[in-house]
N, C-alpha and C. Protein backbone atom coordinates (compact mmCIF):
# COMPACT_ATOMS: atom_id res chain seq x y z
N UNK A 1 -75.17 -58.18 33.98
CA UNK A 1 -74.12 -57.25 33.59
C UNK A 1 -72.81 -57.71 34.22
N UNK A 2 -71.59 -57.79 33.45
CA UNK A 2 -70.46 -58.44 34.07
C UNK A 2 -69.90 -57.17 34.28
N UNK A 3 -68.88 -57.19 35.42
CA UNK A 3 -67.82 -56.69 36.02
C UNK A 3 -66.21 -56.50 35.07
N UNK A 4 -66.12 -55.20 35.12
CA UNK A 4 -64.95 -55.14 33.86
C UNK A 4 -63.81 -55.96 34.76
N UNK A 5 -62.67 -56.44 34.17
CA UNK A 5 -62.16 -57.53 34.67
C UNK A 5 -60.69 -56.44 35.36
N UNK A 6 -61.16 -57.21 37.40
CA UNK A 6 -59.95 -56.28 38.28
C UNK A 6 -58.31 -56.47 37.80
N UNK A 7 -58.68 -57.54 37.37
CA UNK A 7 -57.10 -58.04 37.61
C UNK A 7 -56.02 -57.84 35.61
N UNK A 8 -57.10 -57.15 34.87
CA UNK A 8 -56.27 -57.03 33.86
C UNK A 8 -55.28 -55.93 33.98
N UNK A 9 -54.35 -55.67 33.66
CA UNK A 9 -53.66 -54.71 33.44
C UNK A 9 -53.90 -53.52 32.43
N UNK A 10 -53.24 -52.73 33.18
CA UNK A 10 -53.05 -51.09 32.47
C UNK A 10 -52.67 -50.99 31.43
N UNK A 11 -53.07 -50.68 30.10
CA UNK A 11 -51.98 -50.29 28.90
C UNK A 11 -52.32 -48.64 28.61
N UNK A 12 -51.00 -48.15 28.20
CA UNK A 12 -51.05 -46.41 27.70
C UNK A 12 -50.77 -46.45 26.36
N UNK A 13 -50.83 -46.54 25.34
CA UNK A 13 -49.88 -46.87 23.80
C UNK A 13 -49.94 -45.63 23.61
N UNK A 14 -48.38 -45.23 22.98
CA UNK A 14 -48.56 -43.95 22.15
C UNK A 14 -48.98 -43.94 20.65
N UNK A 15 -49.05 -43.20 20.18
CA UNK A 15 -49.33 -43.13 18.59
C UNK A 15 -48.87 -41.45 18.19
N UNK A 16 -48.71 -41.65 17.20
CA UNK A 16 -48.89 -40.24 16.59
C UNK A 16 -49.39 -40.32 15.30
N UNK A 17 -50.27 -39.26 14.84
CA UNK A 17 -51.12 -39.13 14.13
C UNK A 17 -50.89 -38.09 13.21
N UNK A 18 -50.00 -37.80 12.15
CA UNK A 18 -49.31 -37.05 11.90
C UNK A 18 -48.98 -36.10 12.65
N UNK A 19 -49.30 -34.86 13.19
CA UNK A 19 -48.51 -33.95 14.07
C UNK A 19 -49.39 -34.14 15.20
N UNK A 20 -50.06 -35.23 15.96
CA UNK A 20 -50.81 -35.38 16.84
C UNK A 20 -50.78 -36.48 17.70
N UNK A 21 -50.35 -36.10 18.80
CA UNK A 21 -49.81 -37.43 19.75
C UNK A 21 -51.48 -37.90 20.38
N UNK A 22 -50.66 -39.02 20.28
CA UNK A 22 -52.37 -39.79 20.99
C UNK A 22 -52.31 -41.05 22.19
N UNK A 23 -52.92 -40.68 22.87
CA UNK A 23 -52.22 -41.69 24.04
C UNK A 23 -53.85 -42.95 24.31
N UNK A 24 -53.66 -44.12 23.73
CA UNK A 24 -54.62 -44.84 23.97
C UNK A 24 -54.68 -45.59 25.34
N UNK A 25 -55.52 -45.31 26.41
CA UNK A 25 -55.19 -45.93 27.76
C UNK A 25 -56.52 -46.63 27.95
N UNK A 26 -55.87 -47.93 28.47
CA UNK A 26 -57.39 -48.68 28.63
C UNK A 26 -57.31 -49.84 30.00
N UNK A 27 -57.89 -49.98 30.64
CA UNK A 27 -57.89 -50.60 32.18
C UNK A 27 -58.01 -49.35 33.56
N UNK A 28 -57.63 -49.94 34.82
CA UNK A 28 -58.02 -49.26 35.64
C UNK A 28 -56.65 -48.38 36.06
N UNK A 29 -56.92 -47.24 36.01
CA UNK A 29 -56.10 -46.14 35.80
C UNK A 29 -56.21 -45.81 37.78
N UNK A 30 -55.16 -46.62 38.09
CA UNK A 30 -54.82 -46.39 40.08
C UNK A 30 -53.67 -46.26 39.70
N UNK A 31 -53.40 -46.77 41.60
CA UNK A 31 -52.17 -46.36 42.36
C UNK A 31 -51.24 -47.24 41.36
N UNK A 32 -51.18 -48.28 40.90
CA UNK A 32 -50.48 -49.50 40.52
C UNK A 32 -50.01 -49.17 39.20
N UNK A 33 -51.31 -48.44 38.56
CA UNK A 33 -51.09 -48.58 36.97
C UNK A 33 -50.71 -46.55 36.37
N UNK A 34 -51.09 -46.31 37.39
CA UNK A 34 -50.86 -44.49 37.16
C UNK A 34 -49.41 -44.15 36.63
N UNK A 35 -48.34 -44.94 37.11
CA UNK A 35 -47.40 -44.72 36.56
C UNK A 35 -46.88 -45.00 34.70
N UNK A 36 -47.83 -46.01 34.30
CA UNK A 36 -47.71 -46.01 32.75
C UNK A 36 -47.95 -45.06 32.22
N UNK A 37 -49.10 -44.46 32.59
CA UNK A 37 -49.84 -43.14 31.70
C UNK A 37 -48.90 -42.12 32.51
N UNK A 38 -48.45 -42.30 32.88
CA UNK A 38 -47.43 -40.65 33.04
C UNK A 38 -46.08 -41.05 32.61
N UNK A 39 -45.54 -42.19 32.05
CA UNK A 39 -44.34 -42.53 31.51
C UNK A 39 -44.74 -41.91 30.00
N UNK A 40 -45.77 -42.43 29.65
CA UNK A 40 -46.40 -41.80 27.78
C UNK A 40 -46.48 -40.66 28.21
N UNK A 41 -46.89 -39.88 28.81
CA UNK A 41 -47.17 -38.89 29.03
C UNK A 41 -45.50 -37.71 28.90
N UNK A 42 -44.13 -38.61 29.31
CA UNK A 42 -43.41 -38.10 29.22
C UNK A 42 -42.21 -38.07 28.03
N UNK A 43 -42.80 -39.49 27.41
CA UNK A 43 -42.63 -39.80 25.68
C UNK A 43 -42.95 -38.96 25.19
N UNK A 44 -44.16 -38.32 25.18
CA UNK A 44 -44.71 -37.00 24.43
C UNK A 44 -43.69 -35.84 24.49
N UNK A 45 -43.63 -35.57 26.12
CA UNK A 45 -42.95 -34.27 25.54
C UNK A 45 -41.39 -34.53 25.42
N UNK A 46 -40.54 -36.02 25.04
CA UNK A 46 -39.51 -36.39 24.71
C UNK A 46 -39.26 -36.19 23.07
N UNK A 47 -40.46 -36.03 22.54
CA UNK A 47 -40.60 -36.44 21.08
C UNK A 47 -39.68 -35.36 20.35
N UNK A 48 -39.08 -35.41 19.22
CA UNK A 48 -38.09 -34.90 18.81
C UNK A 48 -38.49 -33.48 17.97
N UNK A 49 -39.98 -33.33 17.84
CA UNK A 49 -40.91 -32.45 17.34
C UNK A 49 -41.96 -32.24 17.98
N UNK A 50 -42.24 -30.95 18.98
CA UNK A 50 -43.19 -31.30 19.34
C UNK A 50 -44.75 -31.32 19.20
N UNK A 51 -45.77 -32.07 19.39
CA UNK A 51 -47.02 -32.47 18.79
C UNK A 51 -47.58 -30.89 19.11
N UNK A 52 -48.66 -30.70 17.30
CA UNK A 52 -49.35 -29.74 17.90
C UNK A 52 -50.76 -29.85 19.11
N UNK A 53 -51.01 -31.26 19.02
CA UNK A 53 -51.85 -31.45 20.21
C UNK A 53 -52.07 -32.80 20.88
N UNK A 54 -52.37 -33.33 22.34
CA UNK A 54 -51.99 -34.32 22.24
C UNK A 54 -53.44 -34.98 23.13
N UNK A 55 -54.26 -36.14 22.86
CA UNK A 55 -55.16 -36.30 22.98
C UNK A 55 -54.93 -37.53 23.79
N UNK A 56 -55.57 -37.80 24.91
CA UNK A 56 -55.53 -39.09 25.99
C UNK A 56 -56.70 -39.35 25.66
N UNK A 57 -56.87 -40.68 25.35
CA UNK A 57 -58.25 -41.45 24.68
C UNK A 57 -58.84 -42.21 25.98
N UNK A 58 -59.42 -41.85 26.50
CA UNK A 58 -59.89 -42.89 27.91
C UNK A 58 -61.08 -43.95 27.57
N UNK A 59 -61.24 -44.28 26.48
CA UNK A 59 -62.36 -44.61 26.41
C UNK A 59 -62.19 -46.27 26.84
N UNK A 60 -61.43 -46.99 27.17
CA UNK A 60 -60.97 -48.28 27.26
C UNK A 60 -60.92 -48.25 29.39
N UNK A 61 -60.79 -46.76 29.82
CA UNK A 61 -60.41 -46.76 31.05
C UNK A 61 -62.17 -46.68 31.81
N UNK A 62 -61.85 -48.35 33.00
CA UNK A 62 -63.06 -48.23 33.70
C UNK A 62 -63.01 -47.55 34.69
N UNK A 63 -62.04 -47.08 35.23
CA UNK A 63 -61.87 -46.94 36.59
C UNK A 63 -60.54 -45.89 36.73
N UNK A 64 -60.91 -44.73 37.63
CA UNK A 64 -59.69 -44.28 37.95
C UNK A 64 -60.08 -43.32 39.46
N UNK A 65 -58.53 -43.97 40.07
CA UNK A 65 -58.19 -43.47 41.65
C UNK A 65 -57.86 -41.52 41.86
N UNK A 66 -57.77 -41.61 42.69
CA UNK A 66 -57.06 -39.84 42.92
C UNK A 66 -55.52 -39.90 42.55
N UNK A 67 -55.35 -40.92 41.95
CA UNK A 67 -53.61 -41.10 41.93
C UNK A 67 -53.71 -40.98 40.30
N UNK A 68 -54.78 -41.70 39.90
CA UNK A 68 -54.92 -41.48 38.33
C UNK A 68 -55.18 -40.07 37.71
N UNK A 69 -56.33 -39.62 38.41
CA UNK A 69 -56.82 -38.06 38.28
C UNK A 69 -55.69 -37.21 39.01
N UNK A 70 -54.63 -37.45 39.60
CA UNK A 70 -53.69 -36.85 40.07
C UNK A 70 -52.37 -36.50 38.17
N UNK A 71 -52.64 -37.57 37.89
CA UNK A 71 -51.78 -37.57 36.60
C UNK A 71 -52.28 -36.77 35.62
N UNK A 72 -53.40 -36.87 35.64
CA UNK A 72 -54.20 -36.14 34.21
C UNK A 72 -53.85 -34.68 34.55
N UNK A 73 -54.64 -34.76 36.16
CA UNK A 73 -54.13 -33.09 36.53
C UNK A 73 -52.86 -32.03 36.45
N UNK A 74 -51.50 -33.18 36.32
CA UNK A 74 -50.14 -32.78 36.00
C UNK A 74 -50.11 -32.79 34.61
N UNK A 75 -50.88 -33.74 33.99
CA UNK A 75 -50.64 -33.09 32.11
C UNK A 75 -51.33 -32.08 31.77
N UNK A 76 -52.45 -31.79 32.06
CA UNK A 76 -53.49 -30.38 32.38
C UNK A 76 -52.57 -28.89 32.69
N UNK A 77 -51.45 -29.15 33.43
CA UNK A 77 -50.38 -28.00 34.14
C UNK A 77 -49.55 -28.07 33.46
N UNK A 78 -49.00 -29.01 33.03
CA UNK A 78 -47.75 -29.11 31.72
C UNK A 78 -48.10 -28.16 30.25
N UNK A 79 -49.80 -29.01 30.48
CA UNK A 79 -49.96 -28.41 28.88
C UNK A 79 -50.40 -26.65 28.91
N UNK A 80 -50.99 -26.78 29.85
CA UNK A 80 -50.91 -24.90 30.21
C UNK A 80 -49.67 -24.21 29.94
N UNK A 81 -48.56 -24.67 30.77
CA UNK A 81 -47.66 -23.97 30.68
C UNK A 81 -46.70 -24.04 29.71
N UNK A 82 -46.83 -24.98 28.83
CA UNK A 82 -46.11 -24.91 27.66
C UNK A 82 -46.80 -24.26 26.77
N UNK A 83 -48.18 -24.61 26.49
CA UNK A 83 -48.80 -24.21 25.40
C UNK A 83 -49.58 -25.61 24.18
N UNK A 84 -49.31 -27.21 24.96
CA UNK A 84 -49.72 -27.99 24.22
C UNK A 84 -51.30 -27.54 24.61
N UNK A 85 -52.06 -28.11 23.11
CA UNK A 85 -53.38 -28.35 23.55
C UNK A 85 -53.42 -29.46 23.91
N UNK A 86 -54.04 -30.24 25.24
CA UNK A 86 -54.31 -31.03 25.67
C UNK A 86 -56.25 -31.80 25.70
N UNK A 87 -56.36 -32.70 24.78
CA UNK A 87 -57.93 -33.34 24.89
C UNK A 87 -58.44 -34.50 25.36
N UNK A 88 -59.28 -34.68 25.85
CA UNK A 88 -59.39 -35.61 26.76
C UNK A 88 -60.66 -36.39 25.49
N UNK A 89 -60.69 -37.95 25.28
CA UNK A 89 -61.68 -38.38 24.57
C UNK A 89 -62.16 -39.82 25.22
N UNK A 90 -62.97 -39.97 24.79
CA UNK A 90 -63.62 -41.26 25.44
C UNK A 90 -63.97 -41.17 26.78
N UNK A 91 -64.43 -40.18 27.37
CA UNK A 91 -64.52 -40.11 29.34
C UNK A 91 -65.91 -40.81 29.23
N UNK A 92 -65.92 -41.40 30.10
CA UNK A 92 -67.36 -42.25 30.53
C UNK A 92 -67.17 -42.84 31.93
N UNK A 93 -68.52 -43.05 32.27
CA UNK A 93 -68.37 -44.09 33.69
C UNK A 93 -67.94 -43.46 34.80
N UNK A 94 -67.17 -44.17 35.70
CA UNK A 94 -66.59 -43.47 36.89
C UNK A 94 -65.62 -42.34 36.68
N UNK A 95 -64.68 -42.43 35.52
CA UNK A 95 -63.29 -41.49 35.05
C UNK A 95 -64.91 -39.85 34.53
N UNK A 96 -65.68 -40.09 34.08
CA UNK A 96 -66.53 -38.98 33.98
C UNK A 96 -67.15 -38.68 34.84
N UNK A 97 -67.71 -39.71 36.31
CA UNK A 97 -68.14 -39.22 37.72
C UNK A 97 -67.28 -38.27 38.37
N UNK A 98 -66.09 -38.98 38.03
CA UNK A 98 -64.77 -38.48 39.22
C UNK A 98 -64.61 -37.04 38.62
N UNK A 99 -64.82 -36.63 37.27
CA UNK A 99 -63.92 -35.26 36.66
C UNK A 99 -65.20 -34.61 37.20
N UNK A 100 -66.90 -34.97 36.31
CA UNK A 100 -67.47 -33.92 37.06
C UNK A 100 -67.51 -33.28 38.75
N UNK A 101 -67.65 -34.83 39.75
CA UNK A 101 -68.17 -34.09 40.91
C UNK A 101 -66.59 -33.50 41.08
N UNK A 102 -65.50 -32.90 41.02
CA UNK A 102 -64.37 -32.79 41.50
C UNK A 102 -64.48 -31.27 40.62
N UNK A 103 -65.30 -31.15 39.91
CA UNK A 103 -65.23 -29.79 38.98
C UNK A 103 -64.31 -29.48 37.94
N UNK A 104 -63.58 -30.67 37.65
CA UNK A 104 -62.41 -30.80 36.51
C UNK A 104 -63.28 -30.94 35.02
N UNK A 105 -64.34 -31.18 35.31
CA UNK A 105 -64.83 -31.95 33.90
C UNK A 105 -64.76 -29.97 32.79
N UNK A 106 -65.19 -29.13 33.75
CA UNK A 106 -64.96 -27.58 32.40
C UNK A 106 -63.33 -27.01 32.61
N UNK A 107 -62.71 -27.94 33.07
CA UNK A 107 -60.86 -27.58 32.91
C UNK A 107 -60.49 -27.91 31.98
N UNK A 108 -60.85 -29.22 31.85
CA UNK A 108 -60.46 -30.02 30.31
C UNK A 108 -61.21 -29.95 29.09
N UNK A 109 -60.47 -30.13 27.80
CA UNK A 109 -61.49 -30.12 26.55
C UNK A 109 -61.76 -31.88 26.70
N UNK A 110 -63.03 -31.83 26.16
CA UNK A 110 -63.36 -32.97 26.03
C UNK A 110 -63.93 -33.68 25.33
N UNK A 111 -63.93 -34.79 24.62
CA UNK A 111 -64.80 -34.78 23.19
C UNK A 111 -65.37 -36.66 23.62
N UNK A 112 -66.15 -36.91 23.27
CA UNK A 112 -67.11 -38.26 23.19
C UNK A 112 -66.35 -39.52 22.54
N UNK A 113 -65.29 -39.04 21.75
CA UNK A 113 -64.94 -40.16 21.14
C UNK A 113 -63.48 -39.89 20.34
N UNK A 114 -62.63 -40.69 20.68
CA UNK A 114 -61.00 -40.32 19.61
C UNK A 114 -61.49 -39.06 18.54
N UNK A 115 -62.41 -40.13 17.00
CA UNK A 115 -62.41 -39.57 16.06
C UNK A 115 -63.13 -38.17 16.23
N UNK A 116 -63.98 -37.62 17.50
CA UNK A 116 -64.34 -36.37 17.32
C UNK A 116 -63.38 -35.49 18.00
N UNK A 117 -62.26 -36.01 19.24
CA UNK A 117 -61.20 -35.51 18.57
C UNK A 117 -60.38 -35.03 18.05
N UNK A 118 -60.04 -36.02 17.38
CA UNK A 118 -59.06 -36.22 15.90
C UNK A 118 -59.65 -34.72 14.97
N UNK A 119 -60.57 -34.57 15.01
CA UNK A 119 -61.60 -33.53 14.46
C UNK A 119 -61.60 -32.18 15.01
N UNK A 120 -61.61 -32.23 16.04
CA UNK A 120 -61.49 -30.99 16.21
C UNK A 120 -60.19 -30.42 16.69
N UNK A 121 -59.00 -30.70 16.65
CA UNK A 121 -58.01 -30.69 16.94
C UNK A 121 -57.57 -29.71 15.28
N UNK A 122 -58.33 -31.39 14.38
CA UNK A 122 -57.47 -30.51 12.90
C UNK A 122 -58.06 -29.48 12.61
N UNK A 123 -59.80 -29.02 13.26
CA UNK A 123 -60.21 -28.41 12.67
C UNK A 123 -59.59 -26.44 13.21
N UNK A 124 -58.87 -26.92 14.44
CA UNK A 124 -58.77 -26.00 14.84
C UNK A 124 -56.81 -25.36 14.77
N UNK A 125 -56.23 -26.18 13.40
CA UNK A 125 -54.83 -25.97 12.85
C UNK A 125 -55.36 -25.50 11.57
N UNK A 126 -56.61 -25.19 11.18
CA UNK A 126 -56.76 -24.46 9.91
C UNK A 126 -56.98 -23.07 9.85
C-alpha cells in the first residue's frame, strides 16, 4: 500500500453548479495549506449572488490538522449564522477519524460522495 504523496500540494477549486457553490479540495488540509480552503471559502461568500448551498467535497483530502478542522469549523459558524446550507462530501480516512472522535461528525451534513450531494441539496430546493 503506498503512502499518499507528503509533499504534493493543496488545491481548493471553486465551481458553481448552477445556484450551488462547490469547493473541490484535495491534498493535506494543515497548517501550510489551511489557508487555501478558507480563501474559497471567502470567494463564496464574495459571490455576487448568493449560493443556495455550498458543498466542500473532501474526497481528494488525505489528511487534515486542527488548523484544517479549525477552518471547516469557521464555515460551520458562518453558515449558521447566515443561513447558508453548508455539506460536507467525500469525508473518509483520517478527515472522518478526526470529525468523528472530536464529535463534529452529527454538526455537519454529510453525504458519501459530491453527486449524493449534488442530490440532496436539489432535492431539498423543491
Amino acid at each position: 500500500m503506498s503512502e499518499p504523496h507528503s509533499n504534493s500540494p493543496f488545491t481548493a477549486v471553486l465551481q458553481l453548479r448552477q445556484d450551488v457553490a462547490v469547493i473541490r479540495a484535495a491534498g493535506e488540509l494543515d497548517l501550510g495549506f489551511a489557508p487555501v480552503l478558507r480563501e474559497r471559502l471567502f470567494q463564496v461568500r464574495e459571490l455576487p449572488e448568493a449560493p443556495s448551498a455550498l458543498i466542500v467535497d473532501l474526497a481528494g483530502v488525505f489528511f487534515c490538522d486542527s488548523v484544517g478542522l479549525g477552518v471547516l469549523i469557521a464555515a460551520l459558524r458562518h453558515s449558521q449564522a447566515t443561513g447558508l446550507r453548508l455539506v460536507l462530501s467525500g469525508v473518509h480516512g483520517t478527515v472522518e477519524r478526526v470529525l468523528s472522535l472530536t464529535g463534529l461528525s452529527t454538526a455537519f451534513e454529510i453525504h458519501s460522495n459530491l453527486n449524493e450531494a449534488l442530490r440532496a441539496v436539489g432535492r431539498s430546493d423543491r
